[in-house]
C-alpha atoms as a PDB file:
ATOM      1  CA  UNK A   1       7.764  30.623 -92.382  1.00  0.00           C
ATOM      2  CA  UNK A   2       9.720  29.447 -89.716  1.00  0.00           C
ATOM      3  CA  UNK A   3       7.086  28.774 -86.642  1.00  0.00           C
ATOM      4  CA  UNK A   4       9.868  28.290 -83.958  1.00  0.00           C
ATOM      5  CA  UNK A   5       8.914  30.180 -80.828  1.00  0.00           C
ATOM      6  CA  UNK A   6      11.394  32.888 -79.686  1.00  0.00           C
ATOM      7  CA  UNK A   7      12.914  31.177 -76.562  1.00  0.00           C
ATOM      8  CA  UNK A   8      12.787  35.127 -74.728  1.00  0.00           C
ATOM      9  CA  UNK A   9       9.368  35.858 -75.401  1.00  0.00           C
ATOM     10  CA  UNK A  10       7.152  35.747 -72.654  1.00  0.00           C
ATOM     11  CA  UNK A  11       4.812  32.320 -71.747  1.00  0.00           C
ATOM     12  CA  UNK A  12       1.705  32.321 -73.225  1.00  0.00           C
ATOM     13  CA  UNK A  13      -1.398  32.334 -70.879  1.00  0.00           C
ATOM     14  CA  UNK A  14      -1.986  29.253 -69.244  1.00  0.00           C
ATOM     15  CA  UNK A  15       2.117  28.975 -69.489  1.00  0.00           C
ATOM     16  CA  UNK A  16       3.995  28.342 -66.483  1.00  0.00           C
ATOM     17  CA  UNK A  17       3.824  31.566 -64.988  1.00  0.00           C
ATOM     18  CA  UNK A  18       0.077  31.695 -65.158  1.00  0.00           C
ATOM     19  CA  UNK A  19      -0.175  28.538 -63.215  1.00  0.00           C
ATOM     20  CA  UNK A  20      -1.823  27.964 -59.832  1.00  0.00           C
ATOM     21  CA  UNK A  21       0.714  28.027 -57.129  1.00  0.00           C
ATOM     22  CA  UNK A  22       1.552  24.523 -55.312  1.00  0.00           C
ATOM     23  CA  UNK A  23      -0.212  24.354 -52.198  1.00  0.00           C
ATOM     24  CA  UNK A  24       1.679  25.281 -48.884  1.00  0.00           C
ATOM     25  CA  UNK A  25       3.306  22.280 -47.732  1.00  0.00           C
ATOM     26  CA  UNK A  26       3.760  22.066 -43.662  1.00  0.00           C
ATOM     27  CA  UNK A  27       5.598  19.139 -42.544  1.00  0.00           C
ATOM     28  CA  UNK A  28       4.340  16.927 -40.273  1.00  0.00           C
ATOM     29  CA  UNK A  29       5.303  18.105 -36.062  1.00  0.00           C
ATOM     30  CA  UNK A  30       7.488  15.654 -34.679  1.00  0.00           C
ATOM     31  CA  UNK A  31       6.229  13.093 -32.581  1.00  0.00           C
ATOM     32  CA  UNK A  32       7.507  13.221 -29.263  1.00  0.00           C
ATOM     33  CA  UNK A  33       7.139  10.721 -26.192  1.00  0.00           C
ATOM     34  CA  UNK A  34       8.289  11.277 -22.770  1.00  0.00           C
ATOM     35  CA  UNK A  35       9.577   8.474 -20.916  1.00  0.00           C
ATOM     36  CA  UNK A  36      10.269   8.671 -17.492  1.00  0.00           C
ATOM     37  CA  UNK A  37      11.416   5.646 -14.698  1.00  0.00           C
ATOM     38  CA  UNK A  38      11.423   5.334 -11.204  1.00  0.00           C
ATOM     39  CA  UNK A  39      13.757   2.745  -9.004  1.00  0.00           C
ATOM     40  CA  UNK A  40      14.145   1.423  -5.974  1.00  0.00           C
ATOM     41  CA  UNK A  41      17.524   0.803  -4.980  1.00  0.00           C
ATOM     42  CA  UNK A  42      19.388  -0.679  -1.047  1.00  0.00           C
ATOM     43  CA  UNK A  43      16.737  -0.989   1.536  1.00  0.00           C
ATOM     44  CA  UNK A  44      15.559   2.439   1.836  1.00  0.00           C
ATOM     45  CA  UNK A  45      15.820   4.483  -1.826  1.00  0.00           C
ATOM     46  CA  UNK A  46      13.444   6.059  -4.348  1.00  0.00           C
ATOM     47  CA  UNK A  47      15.110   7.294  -7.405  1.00  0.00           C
ATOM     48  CA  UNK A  48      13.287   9.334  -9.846  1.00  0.00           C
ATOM     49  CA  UNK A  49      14.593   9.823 -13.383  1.00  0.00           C
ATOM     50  CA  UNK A  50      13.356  11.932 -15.787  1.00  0.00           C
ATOM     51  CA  UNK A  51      10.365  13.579 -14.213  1.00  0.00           C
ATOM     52  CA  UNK A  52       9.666  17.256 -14.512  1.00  0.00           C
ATOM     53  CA  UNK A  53      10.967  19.152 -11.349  1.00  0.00           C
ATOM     54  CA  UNK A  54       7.010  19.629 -10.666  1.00  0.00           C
ATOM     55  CA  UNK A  55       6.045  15.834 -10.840  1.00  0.00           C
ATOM     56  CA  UNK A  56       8.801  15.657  -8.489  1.00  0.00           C
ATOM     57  CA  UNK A  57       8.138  17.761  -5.923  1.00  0.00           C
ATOM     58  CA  UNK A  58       4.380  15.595  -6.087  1.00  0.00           C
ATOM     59  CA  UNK A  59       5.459  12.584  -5.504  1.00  0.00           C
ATOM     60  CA  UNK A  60       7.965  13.458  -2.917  1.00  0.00           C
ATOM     61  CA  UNK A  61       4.736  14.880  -1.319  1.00  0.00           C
ATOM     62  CA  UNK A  62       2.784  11.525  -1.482  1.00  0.00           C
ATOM     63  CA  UNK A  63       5.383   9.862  -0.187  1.00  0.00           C
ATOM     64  CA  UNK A  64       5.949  11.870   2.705  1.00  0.00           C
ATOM     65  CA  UNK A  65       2.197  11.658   3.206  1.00  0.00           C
ATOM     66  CA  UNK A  66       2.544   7.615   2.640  1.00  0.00           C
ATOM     67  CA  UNK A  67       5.171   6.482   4.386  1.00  0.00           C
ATOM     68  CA  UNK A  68       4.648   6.537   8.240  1.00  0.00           C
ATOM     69  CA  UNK A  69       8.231   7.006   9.213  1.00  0.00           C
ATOM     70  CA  UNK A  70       8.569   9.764   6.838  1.00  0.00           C
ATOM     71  CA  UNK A  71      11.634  11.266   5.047  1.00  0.00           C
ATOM     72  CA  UNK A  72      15.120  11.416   6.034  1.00  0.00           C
ATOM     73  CA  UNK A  73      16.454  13.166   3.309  1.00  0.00           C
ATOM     74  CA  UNK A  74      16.367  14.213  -0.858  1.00  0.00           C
ATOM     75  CA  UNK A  75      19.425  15.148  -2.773  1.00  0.00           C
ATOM     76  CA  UNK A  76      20.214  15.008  -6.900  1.00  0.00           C
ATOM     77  CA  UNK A  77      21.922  11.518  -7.518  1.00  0.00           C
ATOM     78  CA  UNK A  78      23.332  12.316 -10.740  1.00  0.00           C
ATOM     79  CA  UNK A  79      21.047  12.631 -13.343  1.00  0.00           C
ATOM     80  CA  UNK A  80      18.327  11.705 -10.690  1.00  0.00           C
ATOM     81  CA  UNK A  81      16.172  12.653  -8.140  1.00  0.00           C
ATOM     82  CA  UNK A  82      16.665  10.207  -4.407  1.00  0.00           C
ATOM     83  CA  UNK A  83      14.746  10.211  -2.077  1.00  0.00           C
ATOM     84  CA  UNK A  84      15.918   7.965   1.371  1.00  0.00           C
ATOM     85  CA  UNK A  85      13.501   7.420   3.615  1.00  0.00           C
ATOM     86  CA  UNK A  86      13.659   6.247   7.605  1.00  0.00           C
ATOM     87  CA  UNK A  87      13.602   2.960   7.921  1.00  0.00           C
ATOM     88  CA  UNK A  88      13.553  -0.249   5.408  1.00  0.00           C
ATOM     89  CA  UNK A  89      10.985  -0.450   3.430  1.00  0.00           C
ATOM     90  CA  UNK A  90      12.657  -2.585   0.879  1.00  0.00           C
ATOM     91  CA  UNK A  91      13.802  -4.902   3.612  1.00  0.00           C
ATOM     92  CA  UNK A  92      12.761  -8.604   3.513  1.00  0.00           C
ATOM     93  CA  UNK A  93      14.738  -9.544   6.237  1.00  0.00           C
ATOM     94  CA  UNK A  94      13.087 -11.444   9.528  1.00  0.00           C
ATOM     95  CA  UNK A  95      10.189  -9.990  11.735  1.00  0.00           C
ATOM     96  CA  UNK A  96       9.164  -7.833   8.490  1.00  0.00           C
ATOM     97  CA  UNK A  97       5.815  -8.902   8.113  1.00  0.00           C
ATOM     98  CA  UNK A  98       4.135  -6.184  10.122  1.00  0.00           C
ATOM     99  CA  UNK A  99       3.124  -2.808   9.133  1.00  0.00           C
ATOM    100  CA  UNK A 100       5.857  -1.708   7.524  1.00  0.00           C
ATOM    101  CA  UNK A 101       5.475  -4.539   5.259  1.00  0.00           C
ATOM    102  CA  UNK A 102       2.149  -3.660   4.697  1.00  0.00           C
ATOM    103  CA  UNK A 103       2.835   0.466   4.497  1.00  0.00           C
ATOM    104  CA  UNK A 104       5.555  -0.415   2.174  1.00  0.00           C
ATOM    105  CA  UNK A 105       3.522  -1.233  -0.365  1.00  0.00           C
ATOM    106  CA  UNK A 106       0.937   0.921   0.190  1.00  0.00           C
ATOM    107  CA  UNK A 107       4.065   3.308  -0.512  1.00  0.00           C
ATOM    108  CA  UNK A 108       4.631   1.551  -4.058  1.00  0.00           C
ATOM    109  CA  UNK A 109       0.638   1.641  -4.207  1.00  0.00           C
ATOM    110  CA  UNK A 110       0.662   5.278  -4.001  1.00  0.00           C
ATOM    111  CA  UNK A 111       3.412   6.175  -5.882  1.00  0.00           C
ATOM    112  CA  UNK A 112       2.252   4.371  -8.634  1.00  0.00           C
ATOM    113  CA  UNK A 113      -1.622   5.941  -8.206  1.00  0.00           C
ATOM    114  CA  UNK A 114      -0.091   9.588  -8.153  1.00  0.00           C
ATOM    115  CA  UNK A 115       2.031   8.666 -11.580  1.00  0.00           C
ATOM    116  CA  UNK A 116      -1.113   7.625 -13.106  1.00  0.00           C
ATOM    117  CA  UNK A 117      -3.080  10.721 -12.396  1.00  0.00           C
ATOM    118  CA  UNK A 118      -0.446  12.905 -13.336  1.00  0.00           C
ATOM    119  CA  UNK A 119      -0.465  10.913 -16.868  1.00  0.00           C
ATOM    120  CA  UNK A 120       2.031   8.542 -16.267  1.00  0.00           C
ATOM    121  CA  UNK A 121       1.423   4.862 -17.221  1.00  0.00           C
ATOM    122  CA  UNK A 122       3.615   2.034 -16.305  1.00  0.00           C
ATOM    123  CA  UNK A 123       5.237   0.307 -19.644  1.00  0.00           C
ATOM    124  CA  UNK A 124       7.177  -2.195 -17.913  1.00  0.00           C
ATOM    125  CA  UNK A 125       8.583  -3.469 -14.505  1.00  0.00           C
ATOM    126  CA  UNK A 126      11.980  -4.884 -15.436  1.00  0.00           C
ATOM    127  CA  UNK A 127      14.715  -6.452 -13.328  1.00  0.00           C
ATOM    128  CA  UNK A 128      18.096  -5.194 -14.961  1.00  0.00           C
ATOM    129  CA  UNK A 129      20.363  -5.636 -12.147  1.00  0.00           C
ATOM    130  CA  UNK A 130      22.584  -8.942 -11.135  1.00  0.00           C
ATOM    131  CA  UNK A 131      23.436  -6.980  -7.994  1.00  0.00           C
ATOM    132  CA  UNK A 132      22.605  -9.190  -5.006  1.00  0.00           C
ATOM    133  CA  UNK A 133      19.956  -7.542  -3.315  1.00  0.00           C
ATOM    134  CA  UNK A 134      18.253  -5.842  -6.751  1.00  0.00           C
ATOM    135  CA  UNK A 135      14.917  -4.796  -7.039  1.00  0.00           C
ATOM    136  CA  UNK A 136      12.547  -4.075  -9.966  1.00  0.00           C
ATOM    137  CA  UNK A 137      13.080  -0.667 -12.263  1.00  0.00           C
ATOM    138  CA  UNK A 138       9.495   0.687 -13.322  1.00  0.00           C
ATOM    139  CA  UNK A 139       9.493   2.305 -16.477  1.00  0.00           C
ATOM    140  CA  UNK A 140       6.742   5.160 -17.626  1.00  0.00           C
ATOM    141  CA  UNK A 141       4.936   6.843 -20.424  1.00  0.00           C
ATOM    142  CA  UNK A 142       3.526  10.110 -20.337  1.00  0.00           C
ATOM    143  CA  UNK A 143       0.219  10.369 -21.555  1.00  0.00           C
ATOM    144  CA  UNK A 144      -2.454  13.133 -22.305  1.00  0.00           C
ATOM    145  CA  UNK A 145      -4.597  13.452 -21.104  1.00  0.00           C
ATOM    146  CA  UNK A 146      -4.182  11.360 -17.900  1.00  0.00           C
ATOM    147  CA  UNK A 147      -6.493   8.524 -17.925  1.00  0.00           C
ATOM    148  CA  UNK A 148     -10.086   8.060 -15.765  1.00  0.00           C
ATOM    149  CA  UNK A 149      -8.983   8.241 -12.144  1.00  0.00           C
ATOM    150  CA  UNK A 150      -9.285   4.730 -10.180  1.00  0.00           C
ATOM    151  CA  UNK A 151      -9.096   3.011  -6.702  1.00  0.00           C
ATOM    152  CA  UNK A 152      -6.270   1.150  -5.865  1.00  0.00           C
ATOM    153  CA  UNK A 153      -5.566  -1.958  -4.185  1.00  0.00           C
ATOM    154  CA  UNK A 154      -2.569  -4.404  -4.008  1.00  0.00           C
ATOM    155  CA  UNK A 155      -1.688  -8.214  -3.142  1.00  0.00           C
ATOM    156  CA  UNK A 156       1.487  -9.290  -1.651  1.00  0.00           C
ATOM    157  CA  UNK A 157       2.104 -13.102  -1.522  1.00  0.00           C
ATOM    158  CA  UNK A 158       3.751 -13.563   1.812  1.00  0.00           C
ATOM    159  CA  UNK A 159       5.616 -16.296   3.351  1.00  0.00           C
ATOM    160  CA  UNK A 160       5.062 -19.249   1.385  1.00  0.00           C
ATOM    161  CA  UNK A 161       1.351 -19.678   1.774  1.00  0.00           C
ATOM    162  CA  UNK A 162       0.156 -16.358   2.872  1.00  0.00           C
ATOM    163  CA  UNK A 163      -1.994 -13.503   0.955  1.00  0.00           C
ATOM    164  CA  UNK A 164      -2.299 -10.999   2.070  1.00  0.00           C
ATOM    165  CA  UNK A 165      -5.387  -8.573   0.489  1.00  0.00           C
ATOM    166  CA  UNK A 166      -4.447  -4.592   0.977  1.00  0.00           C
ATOM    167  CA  UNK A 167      -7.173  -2.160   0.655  1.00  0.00           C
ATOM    168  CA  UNK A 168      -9.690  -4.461  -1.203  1.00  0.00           C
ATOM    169  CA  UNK A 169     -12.503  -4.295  -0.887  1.00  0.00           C
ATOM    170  CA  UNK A 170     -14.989  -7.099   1.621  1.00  0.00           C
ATOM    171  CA  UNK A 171     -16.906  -8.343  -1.500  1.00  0.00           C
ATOM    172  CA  UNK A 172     -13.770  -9.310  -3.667  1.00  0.00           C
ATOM    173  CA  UNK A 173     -12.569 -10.436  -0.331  1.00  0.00           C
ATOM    174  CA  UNK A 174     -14.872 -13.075  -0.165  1.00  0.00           C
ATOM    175  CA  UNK A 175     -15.089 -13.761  -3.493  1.00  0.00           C
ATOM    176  CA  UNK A 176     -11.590 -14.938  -3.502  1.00  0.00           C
ATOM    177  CA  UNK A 177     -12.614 -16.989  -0.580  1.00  0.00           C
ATOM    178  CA  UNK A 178     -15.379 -19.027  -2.190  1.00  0.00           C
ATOM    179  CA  UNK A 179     -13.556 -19.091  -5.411  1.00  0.00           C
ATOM    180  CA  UNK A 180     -10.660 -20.706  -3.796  1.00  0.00           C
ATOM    181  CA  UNK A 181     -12.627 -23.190  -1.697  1.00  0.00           C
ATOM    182  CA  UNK A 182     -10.970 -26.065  -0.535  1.00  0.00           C
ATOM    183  CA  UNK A 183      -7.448 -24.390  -0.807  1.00  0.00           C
ATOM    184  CA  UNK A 184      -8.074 -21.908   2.117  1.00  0.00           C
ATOM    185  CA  UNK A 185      -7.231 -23.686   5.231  1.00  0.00           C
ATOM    186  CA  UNK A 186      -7.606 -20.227   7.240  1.00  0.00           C
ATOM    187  CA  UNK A 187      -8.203 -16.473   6.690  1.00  0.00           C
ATOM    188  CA  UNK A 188      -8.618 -13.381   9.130  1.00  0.00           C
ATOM    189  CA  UNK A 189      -8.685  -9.794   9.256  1.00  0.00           C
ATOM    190  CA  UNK A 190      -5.401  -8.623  10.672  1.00  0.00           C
ATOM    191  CA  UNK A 191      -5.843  -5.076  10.798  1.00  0.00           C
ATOM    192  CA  UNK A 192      -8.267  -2.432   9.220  1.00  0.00           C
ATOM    193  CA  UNK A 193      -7.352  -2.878   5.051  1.00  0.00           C
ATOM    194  CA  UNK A 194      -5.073  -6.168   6.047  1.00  0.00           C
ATOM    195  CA  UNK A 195      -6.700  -9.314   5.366  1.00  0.00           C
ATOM    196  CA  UNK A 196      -5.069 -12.359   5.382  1.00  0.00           C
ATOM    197  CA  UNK A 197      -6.055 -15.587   3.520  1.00  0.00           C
ATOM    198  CA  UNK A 198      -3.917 -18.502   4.271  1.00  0.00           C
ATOM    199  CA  UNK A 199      -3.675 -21.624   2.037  1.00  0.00           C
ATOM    200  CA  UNK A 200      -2.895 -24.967   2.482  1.00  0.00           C
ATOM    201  CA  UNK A 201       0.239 -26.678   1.265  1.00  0.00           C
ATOM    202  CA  UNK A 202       3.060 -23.761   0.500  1.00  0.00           C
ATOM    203  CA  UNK A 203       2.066 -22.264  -3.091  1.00  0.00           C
ATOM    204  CA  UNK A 204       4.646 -20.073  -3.167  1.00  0.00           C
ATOM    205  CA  UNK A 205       7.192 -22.489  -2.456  1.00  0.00           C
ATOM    206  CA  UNK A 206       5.609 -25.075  -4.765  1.00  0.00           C
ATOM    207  CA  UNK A 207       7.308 -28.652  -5.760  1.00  0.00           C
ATOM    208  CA  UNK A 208       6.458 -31.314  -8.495  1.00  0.00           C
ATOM    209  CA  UNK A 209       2.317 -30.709  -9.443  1.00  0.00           C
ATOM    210  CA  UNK A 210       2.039 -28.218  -6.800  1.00  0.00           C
ATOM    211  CA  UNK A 211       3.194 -25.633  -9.454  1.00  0.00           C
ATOM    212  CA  UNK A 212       0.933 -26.559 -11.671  1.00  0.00           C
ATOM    213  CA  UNK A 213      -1.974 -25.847  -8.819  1.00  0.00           C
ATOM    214  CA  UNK A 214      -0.065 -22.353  -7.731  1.00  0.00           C
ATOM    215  CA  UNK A 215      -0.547 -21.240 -11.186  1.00  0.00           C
ATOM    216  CA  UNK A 216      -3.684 -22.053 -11.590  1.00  0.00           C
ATOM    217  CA  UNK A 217      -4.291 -20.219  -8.477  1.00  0.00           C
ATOM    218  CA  UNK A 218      -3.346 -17.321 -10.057  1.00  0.00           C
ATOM    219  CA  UNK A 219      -5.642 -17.305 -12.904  1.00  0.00           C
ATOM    220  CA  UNK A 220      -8.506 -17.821 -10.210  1.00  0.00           C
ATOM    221  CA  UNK A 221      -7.203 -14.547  -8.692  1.00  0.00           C
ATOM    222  CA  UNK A 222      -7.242 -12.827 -12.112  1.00  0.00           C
ATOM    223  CA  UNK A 223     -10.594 -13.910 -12.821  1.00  0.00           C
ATOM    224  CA  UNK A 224     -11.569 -12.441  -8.836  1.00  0.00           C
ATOM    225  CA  UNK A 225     -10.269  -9.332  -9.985  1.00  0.00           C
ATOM    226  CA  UNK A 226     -12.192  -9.030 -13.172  1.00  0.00           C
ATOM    227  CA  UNK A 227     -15.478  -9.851 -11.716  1.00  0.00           C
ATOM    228  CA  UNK A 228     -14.715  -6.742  -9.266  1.00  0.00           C
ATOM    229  CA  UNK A 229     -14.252  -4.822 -12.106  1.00  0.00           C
ATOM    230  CA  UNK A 230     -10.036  -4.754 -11.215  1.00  0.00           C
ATOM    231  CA  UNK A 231      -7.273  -5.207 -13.254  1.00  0.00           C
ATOM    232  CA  UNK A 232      -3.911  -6.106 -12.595  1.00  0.00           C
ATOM    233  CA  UNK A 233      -1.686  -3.364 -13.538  1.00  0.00           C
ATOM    234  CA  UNK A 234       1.818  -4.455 -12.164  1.00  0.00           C
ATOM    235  CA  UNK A 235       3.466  -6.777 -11.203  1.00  0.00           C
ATOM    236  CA  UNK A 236       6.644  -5.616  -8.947  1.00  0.00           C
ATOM    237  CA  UNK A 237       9.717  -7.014  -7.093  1.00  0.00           C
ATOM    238  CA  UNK A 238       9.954  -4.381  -4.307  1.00  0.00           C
ATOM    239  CA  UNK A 239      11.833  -6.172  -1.776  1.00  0.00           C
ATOM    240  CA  UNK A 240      15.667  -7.156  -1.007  1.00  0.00           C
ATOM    241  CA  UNK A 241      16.261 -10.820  -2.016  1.00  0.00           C
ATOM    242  CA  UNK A 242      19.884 -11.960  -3.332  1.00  0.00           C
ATOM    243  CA  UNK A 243      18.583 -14.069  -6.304  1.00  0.00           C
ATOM    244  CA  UNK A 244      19.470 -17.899  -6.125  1.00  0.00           C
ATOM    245  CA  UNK A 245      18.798 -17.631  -2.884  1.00  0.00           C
ATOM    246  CA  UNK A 246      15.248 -19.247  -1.930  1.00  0.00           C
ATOM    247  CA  UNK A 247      15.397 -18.731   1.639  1.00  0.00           C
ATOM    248  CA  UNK A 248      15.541 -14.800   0.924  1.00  0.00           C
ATOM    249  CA  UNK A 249      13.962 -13.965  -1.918  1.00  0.00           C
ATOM    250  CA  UNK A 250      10.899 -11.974  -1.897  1.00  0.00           C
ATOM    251  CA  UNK A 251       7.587 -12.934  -4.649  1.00  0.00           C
ATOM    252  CA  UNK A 252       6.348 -10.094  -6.649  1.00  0.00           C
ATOM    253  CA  UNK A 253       3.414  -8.214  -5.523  1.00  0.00           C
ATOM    254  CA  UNK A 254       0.244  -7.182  -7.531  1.00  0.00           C
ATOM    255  CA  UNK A 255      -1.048  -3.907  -7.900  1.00  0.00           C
ATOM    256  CA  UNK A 256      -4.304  -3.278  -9.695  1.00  0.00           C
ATOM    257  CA  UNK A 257      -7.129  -0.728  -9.880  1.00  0.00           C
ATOM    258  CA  UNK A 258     -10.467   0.242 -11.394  1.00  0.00           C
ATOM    259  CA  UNK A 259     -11.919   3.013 -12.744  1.00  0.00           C
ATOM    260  CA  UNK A 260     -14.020   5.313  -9.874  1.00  0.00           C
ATOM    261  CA  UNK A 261     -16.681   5.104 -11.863  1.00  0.00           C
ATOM    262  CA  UNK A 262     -17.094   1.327 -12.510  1.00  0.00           C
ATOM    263  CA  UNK A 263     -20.368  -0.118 -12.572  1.00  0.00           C
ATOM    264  CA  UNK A 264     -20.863  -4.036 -12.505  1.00  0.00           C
ATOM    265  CA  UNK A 265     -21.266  -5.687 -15.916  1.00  0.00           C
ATOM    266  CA  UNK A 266     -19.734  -2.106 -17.181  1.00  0.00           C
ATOM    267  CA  UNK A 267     -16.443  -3.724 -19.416  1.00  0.00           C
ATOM    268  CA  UNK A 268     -12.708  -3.414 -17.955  1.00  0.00           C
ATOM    269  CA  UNK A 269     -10.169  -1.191 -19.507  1.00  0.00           C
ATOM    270  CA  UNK A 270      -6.561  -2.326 -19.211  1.00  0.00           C
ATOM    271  CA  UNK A 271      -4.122   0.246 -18.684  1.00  0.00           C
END
C-alpha cells in the first residue's frame, strides 16, 4: 500500500494552517535627539540655530529683559535666528570692566538659565573659529522633561588677578575668602551682586610655578562651589580677544548653578 501523502490534500490538524499566528511585531520608534546651538559672533551678536520659533521668541524675551541697553534689532541670518543688541557686550576692549562687563554676563547667565528650563542642556562650549576676534559656540540637547529648576551664579576672572563673584551668594563669598587665605591681598563689594576678590601675584597671567599655584586655585574654587551645593556648568569664552595675542585676550568665565531646592549635605547633581 503505498502510504505517500497526496501533496493536495489538506494539512492535518496541528498542520501549518492550524498553527498559532506569529505575534504582531512593531518595530522599535526611532530615536530622535534635538540638537540645537547658540553663538556669539563681532561685538554685539546672538545667533540662534535650530531652536523652535517658540524657544525663540523666549529667549529674545530674556534678553531684552537682561540686557540694559536693550535690542537694536532681529532678522533671519540664514539658517539662523540674530539678534544685535546696543552696545558691546562682547567687547574686551579698555574701560570695559564696569557694568556692562558685569550685565554681559549676566546676559550669557540668563540665556543659558532660560535654555535650561525650557529643556535645553549645554553639551559643549567649543571654539571652532581661527577668526581673530572669535568667541565660544555653545552647543545644546533637548531634554524631557526639563531638569529641577536652579539659581544661577557666574565668575569672571578679570584683569590678571581679579575675581570677580556675580550673584553668589555672601556665605560662598566668604568661603572662598577663608579658603583662599593668604592669596587674597584685597576684596570688596563693588556693587549690589559684584564682589570683587583680588589676589596677589597675577594668576591669570601666571609664569614658571605660578601656574602650578593658579591651577590649584581653581580646584579650591571647585571645591567652594561644591560645599555651596554649586556646580560648574560652563565654562565660556564670551569676549573679543584675537588669539596669540596676550595683551587682548579675554579668560573664560564660569557659570554654575544649584538646584532651588538644595539642602546642605543633600548630594550635587551635575548637569
Amino acid at each position: 500500500m503505498d502510504e505517500r501523502k497526496d501533496p493536495h490534500a489538506p494539512p492535518e490538524k496541528g498542520g501549518l494552517l492550524h498553527s498559532a499566528p506569529p505575534p504582531n511585531y512593531t518595530p522599535p520608534a526611532t530615536f530622535q535627539t534635538s540638537f540645537a546651538c547658540v553663538s556669539l559672533h563681532m561685538t554685539d551678536r546672538i545667533r540662534l540655530l535650530r531652536f523652535p520659533s517658540a524657544h525663540v521668541q523666549q529667549i529674545t524675551a530674556i534678553v531684552k529683559q537682561t540686557w540694559t541697553r536693550g535690542i537694536q534689532v532681529t532678522r533671519p541670518y540664514d539658517a539662523s535666528n540674530e539678534i544685535k543688541l546696543r552696545g558691546n557686550p562682547w567687547s574686551s576692549s579698555n574701560g570695559f570692566w564696569g557694568d556692562d562687563r558685569i550685565h554681559a554676563r549676566r546676559l550669557v547667565c540668563a540665556i543659558l538659565a532660560g535654555l535650561f528650563d525650557l529643556g535645553w542642556v549645554l553639551k559643549a562650549s567649543v571654539d571652532i573659529s581661527k577668526k581673530e576676534y572669535d568667541k565660544d559656540t555653545l552647543l545644546f540637547r533637548r531634554q524631557t522633561p526639563p531638569p529641577p529648576r536652579c539659581r544661577w551664579i557666574c565668575f569672571s576672572f578679570d584683569k590678571g588677578d581679579r575675581l570677580r563673584l556675580i550673584d553668589s551668594p555672601s556665605e560662598l563669598n566668604n568661603s572662598i575668602l577663608a579658603a583662599c587665605g593668604v592669596k587674597v591681598q584685597s576684596s570688596k563689594q563693588v556693587a549690589p551682586g559684584n564682589f570683587e576678590i583680588k589676589f596677589r601675584g597675577w594668576p591669570w597671567q601666571a609664569n614658571g610655578t605660578e601656574t602650578v599655584q593658579a591651577r590649584l586655585l581653581l580646584l579650591t574654587l571647585l571645591e567652594c562651589l561644591e560645599q555651596h551645593g554649586f556646580s560648574l556648568y560652563a565654562s565660556i569664552d564670551q569676549d573679543c580677544g584675537p588669539g596669540g595675542d596676550s595683551r587682548r585676550t579675554e579668560a573664560d568665565t564660569w557659570f554654575c548653578n544649584r538646584q532651588l531646592d538644595w539642602q546642605p549635605g543633600a548630594p550635587i547633581y551635575h548637569s
